[in-house]
C-alpha atoms as a PDB file:
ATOM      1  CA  UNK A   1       2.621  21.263  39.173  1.00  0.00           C
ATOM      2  CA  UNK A   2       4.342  22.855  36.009  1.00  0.00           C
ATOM      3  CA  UNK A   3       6.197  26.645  36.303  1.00  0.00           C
ATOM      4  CA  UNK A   4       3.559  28.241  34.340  1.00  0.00           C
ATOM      5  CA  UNK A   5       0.817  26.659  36.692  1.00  0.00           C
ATOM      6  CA  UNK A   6       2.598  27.898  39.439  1.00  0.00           C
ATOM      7  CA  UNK A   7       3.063  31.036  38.057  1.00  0.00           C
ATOM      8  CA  UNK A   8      -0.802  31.100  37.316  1.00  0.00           C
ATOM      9  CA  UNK A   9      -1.849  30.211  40.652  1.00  0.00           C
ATOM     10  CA  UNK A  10      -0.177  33.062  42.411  1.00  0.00           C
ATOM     11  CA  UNK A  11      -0.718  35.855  39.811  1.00  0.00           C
ATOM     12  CA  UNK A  12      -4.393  34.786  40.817  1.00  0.00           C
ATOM     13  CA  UNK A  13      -3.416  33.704  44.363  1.00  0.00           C
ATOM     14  CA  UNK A  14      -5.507  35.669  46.542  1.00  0.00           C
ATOM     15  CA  UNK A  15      -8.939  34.981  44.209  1.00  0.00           C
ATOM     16  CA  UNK A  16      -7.842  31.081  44.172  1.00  0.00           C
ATOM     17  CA  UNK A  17      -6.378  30.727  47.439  1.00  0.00           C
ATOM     18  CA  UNK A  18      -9.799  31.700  49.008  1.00  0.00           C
ATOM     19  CA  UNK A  19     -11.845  28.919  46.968  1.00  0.00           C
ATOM     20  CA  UNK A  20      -9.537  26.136  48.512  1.00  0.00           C
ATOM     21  CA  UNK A  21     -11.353  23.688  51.284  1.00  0.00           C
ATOM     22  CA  UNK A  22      -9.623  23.703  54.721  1.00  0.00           C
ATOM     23  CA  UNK A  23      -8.365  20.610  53.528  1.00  0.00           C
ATOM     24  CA  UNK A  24      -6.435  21.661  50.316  1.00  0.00           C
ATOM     25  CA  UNK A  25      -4.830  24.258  51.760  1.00  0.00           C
ATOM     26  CA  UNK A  26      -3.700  22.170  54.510  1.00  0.00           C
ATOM     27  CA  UNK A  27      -2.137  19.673  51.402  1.00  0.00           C
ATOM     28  CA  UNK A  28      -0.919  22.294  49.523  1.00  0.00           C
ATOM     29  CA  UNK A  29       1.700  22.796  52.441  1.00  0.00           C
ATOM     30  CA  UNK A  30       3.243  19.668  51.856  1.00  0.00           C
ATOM     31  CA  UNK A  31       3.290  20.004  47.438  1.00  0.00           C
ATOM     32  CA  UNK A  32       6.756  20.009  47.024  1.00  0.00           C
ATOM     33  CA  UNK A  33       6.310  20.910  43.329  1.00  0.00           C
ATOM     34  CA  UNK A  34       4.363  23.987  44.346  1.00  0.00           C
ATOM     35  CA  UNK A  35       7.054  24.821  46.185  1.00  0.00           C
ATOM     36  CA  UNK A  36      10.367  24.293  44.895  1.00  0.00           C
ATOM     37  CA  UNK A  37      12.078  26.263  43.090  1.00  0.00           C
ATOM     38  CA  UNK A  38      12.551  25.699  39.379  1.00  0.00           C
ATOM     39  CA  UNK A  39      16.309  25.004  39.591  1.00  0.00           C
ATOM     40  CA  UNK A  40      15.190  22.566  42.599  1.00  0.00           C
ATOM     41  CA  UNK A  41      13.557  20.365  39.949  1.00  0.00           C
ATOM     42  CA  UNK A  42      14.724  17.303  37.981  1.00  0.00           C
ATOM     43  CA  UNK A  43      16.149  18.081  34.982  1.00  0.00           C
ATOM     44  CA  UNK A  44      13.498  17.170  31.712  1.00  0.00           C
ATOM     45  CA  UNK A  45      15.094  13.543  29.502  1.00  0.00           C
ATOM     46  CA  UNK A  46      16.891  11.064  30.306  1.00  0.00           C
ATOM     47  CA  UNK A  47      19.371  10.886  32.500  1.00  0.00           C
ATOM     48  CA  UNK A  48      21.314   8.687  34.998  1.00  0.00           C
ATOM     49  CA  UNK A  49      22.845  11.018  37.393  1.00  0.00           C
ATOM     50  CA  UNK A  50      21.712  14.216  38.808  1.00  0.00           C
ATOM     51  CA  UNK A  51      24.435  16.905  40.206  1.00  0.00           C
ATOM     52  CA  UNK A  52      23.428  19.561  41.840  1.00  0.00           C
ATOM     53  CA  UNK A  53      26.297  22.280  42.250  1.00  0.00           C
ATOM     54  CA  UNK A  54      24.949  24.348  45.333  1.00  0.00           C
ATOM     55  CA  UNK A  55      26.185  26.133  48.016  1.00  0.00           C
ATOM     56  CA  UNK A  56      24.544  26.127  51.877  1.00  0.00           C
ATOM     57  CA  UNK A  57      20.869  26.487  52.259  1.00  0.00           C
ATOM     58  CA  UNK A  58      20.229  25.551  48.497  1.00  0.00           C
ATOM     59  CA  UNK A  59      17.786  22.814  49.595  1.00  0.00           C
ATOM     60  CA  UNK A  60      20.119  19.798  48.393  1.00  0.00           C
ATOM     61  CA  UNK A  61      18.603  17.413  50.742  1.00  0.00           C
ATOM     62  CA  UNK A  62      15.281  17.986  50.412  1.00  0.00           C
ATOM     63  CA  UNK A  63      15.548  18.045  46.843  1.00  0.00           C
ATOM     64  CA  UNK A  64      17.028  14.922  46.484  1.00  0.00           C
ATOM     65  CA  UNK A  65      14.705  13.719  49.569  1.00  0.00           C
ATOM     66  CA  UNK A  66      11.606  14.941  47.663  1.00  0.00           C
ATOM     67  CA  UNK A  67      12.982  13.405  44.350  1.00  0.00           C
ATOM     68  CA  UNK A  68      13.175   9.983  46.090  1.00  0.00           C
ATOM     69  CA  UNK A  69      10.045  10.116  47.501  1.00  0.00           C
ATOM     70  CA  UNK A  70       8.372  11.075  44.137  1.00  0.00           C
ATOM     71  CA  UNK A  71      10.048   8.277  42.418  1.00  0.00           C
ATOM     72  CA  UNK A  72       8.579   5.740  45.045  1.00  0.00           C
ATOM     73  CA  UNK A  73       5.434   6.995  44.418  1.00  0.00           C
ATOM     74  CA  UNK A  74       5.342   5.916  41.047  1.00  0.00           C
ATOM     75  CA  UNK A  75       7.051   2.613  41.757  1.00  0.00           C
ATOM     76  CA  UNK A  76       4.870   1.501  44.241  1.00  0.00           C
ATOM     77  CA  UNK A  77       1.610   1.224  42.448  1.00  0.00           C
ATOM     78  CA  UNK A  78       2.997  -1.302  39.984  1.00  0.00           C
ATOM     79  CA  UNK A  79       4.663  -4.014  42.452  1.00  0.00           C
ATOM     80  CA  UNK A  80       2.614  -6.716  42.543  1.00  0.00           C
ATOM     81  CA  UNK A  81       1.141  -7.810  45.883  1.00  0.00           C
ATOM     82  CA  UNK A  82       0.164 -11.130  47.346  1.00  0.00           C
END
């Protein structure tokens, strides 16, 4: 989900939020991107390494731990299976 979505979505969060199924708002929980914070996400171009510069309780782990699981997630739908 982009910042300005984000942004959208809880200007208009109470109007929105009430049109989800039991079922979105149960996955919306677990949407990282909804979540995070925008210096929490990768940076835009091309790049090898990442640093993060953060002090305690920054989310570093989970960052990086959400990061890894997104890139898996694209990976995975283009190995070829038997």
């Amino acid at each position: 989900m982009t910042e300005s979505a984000r942004d959208r979505l809880l200007r208009d969060a109470p109007e929105k939020l009430s049109r989800l199924t039991t079922r979105e708002f149960g996955a919306l929980s677990y949407e990282w991107r909804f979540w995070a914070r925008p210096d929490q996400r990768p940076p835009h171009g091309d790049w090898r390494y990442w640093v993060i510069l953060a002090g305690r309780g920054f989310g570093r782990t989970r960052t990086g731990a959400e990061w890894a699981l997104e890139q898996a997630r694209i990976v995975v739908p283009y190995i070829k299976r038997k």
